[in-house]
PDB file of N, CA and C in Angstrom:
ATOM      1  N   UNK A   1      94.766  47.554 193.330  1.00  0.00           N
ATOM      2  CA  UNK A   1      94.418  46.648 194.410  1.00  0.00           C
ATOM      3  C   UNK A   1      93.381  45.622 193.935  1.00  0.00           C
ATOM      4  N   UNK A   2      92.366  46.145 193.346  1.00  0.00           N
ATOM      5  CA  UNK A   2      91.467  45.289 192.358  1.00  0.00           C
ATOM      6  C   UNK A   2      91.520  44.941 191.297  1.00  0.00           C
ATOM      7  N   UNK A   3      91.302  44.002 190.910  1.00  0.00           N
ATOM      8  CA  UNK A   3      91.514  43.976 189.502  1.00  0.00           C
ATOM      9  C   UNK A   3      90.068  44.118 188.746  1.00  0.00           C
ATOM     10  N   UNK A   4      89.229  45.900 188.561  1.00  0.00           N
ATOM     11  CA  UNK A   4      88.385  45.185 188.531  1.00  0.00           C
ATOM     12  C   UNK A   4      87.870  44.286 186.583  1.00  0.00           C
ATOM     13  N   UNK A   5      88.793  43.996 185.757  1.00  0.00           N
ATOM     14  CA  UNK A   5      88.195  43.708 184.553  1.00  0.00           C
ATOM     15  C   UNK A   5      88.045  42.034 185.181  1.00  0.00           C
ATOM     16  N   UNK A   6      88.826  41.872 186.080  1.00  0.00           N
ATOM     17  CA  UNK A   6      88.375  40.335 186.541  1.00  0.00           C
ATOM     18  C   UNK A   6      86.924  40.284 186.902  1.00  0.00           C
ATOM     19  N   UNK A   7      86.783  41.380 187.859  1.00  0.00           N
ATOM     20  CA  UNK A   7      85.603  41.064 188.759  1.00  0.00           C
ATOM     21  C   UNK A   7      84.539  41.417 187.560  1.00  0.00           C
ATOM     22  N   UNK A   8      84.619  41.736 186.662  1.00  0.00           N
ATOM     23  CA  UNK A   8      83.659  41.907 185.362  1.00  0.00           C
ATOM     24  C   UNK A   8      83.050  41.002 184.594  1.00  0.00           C
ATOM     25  N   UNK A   9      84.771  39.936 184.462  1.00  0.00           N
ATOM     26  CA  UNK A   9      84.631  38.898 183.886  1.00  0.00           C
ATOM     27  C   UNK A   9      83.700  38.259 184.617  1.00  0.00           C
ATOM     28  N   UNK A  10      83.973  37.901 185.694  1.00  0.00           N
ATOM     29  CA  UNK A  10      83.422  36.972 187.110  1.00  0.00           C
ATOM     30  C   UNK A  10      81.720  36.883 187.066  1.00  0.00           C
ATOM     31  N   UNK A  11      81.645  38.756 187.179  1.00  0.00           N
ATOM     32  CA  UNK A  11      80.231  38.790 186.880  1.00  0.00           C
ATOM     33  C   UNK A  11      79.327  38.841 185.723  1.00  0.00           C
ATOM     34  N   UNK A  12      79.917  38.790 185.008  1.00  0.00           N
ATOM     35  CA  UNK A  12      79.258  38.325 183.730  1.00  0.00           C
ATOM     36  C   UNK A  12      79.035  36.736 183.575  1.00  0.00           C
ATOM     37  N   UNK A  13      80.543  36.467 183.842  1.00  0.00           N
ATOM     38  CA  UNK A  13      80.005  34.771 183.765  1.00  0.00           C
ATOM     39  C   UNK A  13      78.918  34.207 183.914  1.00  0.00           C
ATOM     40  N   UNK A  14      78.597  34.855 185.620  1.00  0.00           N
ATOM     41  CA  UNK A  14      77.932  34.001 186.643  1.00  0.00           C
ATOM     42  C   UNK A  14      76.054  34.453 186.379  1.00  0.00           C
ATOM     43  N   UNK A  15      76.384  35.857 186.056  1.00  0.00           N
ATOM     44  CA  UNK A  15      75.303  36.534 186.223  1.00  0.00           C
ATOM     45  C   UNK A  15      75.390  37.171 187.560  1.00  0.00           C
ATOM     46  N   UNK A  16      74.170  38.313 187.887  1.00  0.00           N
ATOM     47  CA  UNK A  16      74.123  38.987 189.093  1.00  0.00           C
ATOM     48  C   UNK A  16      73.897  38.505 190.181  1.00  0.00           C
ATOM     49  N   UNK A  17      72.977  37.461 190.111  1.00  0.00           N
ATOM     50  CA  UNK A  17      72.175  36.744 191.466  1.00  0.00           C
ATOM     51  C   UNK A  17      73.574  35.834 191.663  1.00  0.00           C
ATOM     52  N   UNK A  18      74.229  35.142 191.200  1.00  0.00           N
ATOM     53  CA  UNK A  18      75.061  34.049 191.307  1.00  0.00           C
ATOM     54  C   UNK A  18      76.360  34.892 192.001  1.00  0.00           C
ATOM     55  N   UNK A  19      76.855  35.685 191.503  1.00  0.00           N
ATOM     56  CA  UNK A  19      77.902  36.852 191.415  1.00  0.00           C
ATOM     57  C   UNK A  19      78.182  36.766 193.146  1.00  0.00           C
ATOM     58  N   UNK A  20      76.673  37.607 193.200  1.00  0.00           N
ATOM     59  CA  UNK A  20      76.459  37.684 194.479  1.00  0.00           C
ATOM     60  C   UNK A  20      76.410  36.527 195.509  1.00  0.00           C
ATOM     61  N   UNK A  21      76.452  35.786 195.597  1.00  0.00           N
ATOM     62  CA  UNK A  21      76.219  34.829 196.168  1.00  0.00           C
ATOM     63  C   UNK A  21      78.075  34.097 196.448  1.00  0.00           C
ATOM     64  N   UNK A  22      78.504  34.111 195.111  1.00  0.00           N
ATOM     65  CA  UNK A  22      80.117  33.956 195.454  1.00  0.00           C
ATOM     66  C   UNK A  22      80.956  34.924 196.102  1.00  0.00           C
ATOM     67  N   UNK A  23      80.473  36.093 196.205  1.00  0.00           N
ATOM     68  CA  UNK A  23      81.301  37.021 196.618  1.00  0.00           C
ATOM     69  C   UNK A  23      80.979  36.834 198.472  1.00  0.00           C
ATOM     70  N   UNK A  24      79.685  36.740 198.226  1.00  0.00           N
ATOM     71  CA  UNK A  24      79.273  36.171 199.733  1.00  0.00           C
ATOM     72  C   UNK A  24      80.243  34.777 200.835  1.00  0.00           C
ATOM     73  N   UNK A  25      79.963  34.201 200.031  1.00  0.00           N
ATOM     74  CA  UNK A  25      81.053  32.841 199.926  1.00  0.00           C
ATOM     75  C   UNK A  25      82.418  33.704 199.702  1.00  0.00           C
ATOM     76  N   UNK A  26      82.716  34.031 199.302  1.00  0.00           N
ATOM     77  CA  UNK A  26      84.748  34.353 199.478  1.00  0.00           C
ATOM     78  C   UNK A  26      84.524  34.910 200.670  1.00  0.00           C
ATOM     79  N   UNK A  27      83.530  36.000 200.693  1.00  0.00           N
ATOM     80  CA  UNK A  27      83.818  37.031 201.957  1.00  0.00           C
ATOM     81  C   UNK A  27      84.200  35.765 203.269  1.00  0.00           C
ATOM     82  N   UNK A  28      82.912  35.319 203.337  1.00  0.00           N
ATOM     83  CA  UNK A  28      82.416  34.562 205.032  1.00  0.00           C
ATOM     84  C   UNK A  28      83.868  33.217 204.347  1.00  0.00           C
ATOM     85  N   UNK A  29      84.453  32.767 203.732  1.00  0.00           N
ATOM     86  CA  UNK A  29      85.250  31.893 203.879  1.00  0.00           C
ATOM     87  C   UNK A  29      86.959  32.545 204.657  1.00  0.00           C
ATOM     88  N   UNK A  30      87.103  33.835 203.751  1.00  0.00           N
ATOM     89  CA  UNK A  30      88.092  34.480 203.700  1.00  0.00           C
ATOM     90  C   UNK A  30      88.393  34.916 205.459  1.00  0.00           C
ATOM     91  N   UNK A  31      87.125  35.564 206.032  1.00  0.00           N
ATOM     92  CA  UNK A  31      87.206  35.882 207.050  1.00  0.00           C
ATOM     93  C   UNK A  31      87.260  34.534 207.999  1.00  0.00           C
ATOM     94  N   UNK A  32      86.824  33.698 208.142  1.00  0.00           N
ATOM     95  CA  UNK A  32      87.243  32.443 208.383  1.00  0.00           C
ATOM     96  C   UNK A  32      88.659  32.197 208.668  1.00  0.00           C
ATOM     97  N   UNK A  33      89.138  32.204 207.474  1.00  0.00           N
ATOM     98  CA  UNK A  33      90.988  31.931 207.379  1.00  0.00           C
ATOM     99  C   UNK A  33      91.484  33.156 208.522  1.00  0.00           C
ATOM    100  N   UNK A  34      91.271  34.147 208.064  1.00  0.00           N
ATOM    101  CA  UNK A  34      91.867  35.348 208.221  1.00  0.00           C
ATOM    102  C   UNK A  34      91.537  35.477 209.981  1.00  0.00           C
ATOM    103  N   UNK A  35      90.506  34.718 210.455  1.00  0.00           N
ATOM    104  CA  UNK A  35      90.788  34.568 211.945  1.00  0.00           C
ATOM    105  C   UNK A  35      91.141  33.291 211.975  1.00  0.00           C
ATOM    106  N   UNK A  36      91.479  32.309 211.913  1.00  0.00           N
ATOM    107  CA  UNK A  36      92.475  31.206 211.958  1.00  0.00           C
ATOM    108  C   UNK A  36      94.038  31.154 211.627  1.00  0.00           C
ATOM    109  N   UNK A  37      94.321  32.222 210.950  1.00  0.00           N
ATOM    110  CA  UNK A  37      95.660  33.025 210.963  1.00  0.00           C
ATOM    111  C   UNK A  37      96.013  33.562 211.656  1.00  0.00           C
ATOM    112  N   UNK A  38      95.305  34.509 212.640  1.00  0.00           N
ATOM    113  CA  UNK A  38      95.523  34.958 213.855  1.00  0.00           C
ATOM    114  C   UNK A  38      95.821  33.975 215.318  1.00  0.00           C
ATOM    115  N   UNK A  39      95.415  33.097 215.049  1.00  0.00           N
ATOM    116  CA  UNK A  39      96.096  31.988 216.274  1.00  0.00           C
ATOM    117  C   UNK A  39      97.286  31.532 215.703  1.00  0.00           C
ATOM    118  N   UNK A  40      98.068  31.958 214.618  1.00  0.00           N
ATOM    119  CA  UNK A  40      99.326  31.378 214.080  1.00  0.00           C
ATOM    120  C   UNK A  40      99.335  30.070 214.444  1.00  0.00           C
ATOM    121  N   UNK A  41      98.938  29.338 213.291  1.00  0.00           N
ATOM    122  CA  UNK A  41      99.553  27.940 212.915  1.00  0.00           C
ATOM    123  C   UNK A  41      99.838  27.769 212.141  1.00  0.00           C
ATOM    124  N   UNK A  42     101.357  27.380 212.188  1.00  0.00           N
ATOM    125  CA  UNK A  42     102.162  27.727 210.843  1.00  0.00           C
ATOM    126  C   UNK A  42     101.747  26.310 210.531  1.00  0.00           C
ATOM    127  N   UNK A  43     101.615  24.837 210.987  1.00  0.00           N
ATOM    128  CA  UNK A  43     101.356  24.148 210.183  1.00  0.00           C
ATOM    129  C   UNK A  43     100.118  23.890 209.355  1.00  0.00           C
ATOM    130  N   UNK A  44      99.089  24.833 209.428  1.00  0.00           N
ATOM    131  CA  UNK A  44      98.037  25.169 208.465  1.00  0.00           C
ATOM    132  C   UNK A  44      98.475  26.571 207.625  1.00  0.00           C
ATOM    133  N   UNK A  45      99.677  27.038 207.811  1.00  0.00           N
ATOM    134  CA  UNK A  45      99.499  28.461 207.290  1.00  0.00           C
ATOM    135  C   UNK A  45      99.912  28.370 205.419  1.00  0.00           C
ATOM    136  N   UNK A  46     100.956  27.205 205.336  1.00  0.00           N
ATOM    137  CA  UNK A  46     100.845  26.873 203.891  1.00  0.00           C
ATOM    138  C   UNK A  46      99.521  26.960 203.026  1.00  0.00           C
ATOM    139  N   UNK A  47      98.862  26.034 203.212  1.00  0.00           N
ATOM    140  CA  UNK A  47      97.188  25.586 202.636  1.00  0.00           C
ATOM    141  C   UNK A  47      96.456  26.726 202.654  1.00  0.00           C
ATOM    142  N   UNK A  48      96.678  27.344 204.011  1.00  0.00           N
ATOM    143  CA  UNK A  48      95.795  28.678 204.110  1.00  0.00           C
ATOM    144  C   UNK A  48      96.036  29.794 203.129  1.00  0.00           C
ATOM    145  N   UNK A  49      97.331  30.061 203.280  1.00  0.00           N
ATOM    146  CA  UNK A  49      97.468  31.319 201.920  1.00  0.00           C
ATOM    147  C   UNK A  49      97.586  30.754 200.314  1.00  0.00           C
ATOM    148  N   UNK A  50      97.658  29.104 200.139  1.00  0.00           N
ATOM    149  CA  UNK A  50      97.473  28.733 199.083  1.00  0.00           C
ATOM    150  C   UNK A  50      95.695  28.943 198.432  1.00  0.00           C
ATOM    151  N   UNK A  51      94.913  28.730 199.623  1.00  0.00           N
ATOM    152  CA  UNK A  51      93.282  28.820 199.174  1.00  0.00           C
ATOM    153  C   UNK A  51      93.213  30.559 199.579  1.00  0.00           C
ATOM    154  N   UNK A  52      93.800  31.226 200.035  1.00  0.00           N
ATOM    155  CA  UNK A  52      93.303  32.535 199.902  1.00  0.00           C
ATOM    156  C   UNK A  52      93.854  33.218 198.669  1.00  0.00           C
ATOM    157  N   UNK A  53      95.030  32.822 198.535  1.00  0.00           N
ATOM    158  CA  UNK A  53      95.921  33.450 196.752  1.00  0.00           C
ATOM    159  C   UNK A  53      94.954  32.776 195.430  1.00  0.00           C
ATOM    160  N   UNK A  54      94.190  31.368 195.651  1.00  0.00           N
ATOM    161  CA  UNK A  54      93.211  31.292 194.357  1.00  0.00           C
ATOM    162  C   UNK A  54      91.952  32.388 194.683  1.00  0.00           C
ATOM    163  N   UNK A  55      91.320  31.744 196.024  1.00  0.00           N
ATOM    164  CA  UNK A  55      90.267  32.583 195.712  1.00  0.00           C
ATOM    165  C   UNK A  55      90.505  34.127 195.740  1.00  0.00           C
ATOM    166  N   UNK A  56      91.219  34.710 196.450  1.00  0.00           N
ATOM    167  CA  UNK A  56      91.103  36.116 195.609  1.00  0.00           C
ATOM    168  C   UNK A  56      91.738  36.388 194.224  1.00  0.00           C
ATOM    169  N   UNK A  57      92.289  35.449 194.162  1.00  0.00           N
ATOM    170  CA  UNK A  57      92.687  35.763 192.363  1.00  0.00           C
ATOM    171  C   UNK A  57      91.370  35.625 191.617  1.00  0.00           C
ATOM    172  N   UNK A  58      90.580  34.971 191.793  1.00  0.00           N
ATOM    173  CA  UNK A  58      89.522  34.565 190.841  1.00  0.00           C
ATOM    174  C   UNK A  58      88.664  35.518 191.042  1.00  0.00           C
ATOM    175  N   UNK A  59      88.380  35.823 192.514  1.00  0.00           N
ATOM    176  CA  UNK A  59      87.592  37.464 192.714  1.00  0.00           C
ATOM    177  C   UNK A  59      88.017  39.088 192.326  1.00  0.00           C
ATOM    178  N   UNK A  60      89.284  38.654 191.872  1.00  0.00           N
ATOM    179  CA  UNK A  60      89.653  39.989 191.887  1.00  0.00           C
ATOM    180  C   UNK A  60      90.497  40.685 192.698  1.00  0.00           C
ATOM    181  N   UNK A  61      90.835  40.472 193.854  1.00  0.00           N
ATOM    182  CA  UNK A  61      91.535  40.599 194.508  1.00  0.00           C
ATOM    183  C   UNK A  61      92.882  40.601 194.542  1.00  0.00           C
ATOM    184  N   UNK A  62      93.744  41.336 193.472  1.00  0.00           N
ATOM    185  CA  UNK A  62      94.963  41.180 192.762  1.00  0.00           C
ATOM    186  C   UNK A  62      96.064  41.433 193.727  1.00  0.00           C
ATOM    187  N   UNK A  63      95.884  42.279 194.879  1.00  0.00           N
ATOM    188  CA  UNK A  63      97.723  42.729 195.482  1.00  0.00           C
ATOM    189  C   UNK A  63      97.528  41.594 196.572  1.00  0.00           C
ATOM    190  N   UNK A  64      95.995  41.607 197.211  1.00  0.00           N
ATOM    191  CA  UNK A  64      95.929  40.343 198.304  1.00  0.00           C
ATOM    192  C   UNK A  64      96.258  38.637 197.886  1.00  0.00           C
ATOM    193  N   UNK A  65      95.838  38.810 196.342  1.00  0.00           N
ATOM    194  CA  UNK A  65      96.464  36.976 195.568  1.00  0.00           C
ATOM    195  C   UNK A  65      98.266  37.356 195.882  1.00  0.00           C
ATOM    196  N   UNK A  66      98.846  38.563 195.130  1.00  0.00           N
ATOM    197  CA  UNK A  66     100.032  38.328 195.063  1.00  0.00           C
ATOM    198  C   UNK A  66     100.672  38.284 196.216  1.00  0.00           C
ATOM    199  N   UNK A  67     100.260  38.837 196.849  1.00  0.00           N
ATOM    200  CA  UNK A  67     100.692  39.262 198.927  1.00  0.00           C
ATOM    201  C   UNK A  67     101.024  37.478 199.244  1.00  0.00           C
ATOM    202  N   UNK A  68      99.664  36.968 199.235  1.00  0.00           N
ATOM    203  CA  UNK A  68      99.714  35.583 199.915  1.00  0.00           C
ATOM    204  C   UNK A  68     100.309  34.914 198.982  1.00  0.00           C
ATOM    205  N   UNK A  69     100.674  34.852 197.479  1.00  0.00           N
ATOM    206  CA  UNK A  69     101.267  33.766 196.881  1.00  0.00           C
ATOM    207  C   UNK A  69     103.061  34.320 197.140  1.00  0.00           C
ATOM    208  N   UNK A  70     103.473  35.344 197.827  1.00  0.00           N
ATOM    209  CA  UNK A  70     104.868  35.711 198.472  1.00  0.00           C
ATOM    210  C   UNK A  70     105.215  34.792 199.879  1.00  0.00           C
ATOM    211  N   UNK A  71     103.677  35.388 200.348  1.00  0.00           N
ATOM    212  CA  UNK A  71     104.162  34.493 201.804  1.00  0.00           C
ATOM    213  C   UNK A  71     103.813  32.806 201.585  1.00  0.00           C
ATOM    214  N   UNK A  72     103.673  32.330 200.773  1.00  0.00           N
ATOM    215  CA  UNK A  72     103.025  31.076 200.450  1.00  0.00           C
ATOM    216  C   UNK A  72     104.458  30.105 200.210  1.00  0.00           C
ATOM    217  N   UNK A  73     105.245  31.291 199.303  1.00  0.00           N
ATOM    218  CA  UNK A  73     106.991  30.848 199.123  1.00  0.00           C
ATOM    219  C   UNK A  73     107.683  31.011 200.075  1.00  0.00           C
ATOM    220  N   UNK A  74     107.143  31.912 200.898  1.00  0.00           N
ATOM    221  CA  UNK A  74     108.447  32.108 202.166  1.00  0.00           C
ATOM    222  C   UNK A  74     108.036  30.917 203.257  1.00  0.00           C
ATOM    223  N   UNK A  75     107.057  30.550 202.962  1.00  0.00           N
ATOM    224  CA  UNK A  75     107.031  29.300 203.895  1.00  0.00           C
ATOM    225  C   UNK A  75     106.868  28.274 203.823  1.00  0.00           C
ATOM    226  N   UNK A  76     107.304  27.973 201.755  1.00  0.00           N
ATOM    227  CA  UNK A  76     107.306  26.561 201.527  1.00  0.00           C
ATOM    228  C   UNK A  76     108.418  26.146 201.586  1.00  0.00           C
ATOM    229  N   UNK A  77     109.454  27.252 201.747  1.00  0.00           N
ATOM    230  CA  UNK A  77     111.365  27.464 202.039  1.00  0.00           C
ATOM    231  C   UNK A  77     111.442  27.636 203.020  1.00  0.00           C
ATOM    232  N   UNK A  78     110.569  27.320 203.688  1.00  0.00           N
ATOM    233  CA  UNK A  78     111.206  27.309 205.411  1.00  0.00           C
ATOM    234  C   UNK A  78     110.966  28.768 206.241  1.00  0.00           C
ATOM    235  N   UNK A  79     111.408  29.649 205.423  1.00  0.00           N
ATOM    236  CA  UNK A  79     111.076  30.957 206.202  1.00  0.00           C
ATOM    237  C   UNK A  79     109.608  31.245 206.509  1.00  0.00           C
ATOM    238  N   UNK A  80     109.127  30.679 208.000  1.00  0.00           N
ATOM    239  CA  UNK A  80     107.730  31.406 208.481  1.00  0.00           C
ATOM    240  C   UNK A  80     107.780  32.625 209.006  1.00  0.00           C
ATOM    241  N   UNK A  81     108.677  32.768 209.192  1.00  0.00           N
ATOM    242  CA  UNK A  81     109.179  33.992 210.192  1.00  0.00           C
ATOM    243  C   UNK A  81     108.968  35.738 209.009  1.00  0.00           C
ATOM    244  N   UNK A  82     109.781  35.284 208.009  1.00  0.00           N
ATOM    245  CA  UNK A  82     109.243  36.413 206.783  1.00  0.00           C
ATOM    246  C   UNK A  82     108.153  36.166 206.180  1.00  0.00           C
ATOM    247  N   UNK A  83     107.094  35.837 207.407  1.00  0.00           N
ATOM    248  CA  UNK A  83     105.663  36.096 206.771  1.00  0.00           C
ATOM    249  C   UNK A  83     105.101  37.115 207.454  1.00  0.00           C
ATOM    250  N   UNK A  84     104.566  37.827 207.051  1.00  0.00           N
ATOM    251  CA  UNK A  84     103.958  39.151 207.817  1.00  0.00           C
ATOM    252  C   UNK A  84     102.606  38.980 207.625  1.00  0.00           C
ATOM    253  N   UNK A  85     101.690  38.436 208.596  1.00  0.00           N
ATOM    254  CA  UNK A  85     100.102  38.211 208.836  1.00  0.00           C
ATOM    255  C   UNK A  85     100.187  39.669 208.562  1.00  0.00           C
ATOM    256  N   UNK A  86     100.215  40.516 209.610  1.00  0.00           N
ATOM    257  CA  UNK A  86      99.785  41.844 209.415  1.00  0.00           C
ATOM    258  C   UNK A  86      99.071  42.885 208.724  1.00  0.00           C
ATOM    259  N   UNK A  87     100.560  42.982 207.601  1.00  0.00           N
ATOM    260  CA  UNK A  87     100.398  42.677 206.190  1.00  0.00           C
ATOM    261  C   UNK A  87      99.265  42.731 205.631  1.00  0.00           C
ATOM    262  N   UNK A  88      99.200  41.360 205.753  1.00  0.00           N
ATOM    263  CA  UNK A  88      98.304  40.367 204.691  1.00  0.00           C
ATOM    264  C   UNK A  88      96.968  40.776 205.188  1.00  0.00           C
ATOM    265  N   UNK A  89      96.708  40.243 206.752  1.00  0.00           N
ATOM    266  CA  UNK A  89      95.768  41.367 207.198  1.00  0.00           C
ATOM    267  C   UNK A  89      94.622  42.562 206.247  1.00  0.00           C
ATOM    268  N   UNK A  90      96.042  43.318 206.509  1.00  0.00           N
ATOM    269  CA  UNK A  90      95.655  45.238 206.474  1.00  0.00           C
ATOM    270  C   UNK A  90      95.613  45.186 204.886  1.00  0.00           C
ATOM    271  N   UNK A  91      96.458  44.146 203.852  1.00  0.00           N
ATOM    272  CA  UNK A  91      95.851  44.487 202.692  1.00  0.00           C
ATOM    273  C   UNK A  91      94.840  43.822 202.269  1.00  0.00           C
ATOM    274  N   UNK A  92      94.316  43.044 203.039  1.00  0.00           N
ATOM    275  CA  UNK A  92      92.670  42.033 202.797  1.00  0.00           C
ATOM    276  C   UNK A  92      91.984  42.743 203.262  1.00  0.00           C
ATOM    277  N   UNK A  93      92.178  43.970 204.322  1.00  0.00           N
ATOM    278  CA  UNK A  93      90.885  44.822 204.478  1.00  0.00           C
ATOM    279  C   UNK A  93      90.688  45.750 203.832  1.00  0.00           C
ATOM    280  N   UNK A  94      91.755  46.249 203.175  1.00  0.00           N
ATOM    281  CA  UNK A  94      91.717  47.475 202.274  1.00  0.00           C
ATOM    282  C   UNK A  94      91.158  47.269 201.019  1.00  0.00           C
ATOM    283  N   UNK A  95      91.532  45.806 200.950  1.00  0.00           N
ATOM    284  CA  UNK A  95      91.034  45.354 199.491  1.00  0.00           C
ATOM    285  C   UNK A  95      89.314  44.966 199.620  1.00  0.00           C
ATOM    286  N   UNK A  96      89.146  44.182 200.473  1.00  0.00           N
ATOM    287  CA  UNK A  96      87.403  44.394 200.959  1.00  0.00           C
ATOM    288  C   UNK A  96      86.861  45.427 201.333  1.00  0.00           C
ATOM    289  N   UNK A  97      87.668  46.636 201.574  1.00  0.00           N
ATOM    290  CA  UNK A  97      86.999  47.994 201.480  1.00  0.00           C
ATOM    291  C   UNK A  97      86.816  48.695 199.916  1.00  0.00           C
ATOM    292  N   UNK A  98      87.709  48.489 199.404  1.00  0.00           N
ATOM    293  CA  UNK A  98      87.890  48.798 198.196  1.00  0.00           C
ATOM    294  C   UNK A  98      87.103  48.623 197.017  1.00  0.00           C
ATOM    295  N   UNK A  99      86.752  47.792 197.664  1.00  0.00           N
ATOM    296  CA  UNK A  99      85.397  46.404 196.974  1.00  0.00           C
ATOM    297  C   UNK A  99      83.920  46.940 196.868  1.00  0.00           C
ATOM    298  N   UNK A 100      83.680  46.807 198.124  1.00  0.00           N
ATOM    299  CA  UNK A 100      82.305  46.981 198.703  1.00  0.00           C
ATOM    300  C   UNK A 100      82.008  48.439 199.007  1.00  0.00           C
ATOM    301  N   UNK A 101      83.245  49.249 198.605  1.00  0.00           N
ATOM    302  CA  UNK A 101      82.954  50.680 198.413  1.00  0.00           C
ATOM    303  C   UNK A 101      82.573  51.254 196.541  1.00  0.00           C
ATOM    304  N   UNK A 102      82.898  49.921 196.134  1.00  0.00           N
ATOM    305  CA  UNK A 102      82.510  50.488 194.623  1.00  0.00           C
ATOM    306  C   UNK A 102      81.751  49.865 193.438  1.00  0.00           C
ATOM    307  N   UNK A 103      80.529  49.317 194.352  1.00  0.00           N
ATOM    308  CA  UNK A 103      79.725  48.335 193.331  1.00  0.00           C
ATOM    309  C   UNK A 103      79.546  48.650 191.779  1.00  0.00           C
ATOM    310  N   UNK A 104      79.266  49.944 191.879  1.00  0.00           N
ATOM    311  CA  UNK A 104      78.869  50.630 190.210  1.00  0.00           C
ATOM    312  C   UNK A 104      80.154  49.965 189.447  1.00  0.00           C
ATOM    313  N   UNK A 105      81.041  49.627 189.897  1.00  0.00           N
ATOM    314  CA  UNK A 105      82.757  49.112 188.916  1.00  0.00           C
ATOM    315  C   UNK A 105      82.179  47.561 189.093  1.00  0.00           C
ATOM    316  N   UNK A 106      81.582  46.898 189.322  1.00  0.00           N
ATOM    317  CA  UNK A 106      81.497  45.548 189.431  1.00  0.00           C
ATOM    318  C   UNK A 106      81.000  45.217 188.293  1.00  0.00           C
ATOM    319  N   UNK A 107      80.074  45.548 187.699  1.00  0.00           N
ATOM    320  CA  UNK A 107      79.407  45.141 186.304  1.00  0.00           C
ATOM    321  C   UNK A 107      80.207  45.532 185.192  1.00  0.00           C
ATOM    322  N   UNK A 108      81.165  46.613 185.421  1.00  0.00           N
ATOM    323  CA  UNK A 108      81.728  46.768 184.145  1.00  0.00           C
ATOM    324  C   UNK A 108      81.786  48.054 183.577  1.00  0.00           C
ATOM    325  N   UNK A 109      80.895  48.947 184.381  1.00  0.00           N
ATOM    326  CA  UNK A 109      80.596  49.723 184.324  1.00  0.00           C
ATOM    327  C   UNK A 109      81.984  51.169 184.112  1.00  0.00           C
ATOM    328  N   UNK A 110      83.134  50.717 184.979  1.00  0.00           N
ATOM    329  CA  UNK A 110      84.488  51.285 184.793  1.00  0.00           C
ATOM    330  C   UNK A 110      85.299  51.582 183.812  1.00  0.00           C
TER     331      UNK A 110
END
């Protein structure tokens, strides 16, 4: 669900103080989308899972990037209908549980 040698990379890059501070930023952006998805508008829903499939790719967030870069195709072909918010949802919370349940794996430590 994580990828975490990304989130290793990530934090090394940035350093700890910085790290933190982006992860802060994905969170409060992500949740953002993720209630603006819930009023279904499919004519924002393209853009929307296009900026949620980078930024969790870059965080780490590996089944939630691939989840939204599926529904990202099913609704650049027309099919909105085989998009499952739900889904996408329940695996963005599992994956932010997943997360914030295992800091000691964030540094590298894994």
């Amino acid at each position: 669900m994580i990828d975490w040698k990304r989130v290793a990379e990530l934090h090394d890059e940035l350093g700890a103080d910085h790290f933190a501070s982006v992860v802060e930023l994905f969170l409060d952006e992500i949740e953002g989308i993720v209630m603006r998805l819930r009023q279904d508008d499919p004519s924002q829903l393209e853009s929307d899972l296009y900026f949620l499939k980078g930024s969790a790719s870059n965080l780490g967030f590996g089944s939630f990037a691939n989840l939204c870069h599926q529904n990202e195709i099913e609704v650049r072909n027309g099919r909105v209908g085989e998009v499952d918010l739900g889904a996408l949802m329940d695996c963005y919370a599992a994956s932010k549980k997943e997360f914030v349940a295992s800091p000691h794996r964030i540094s590298g430590a894994a």
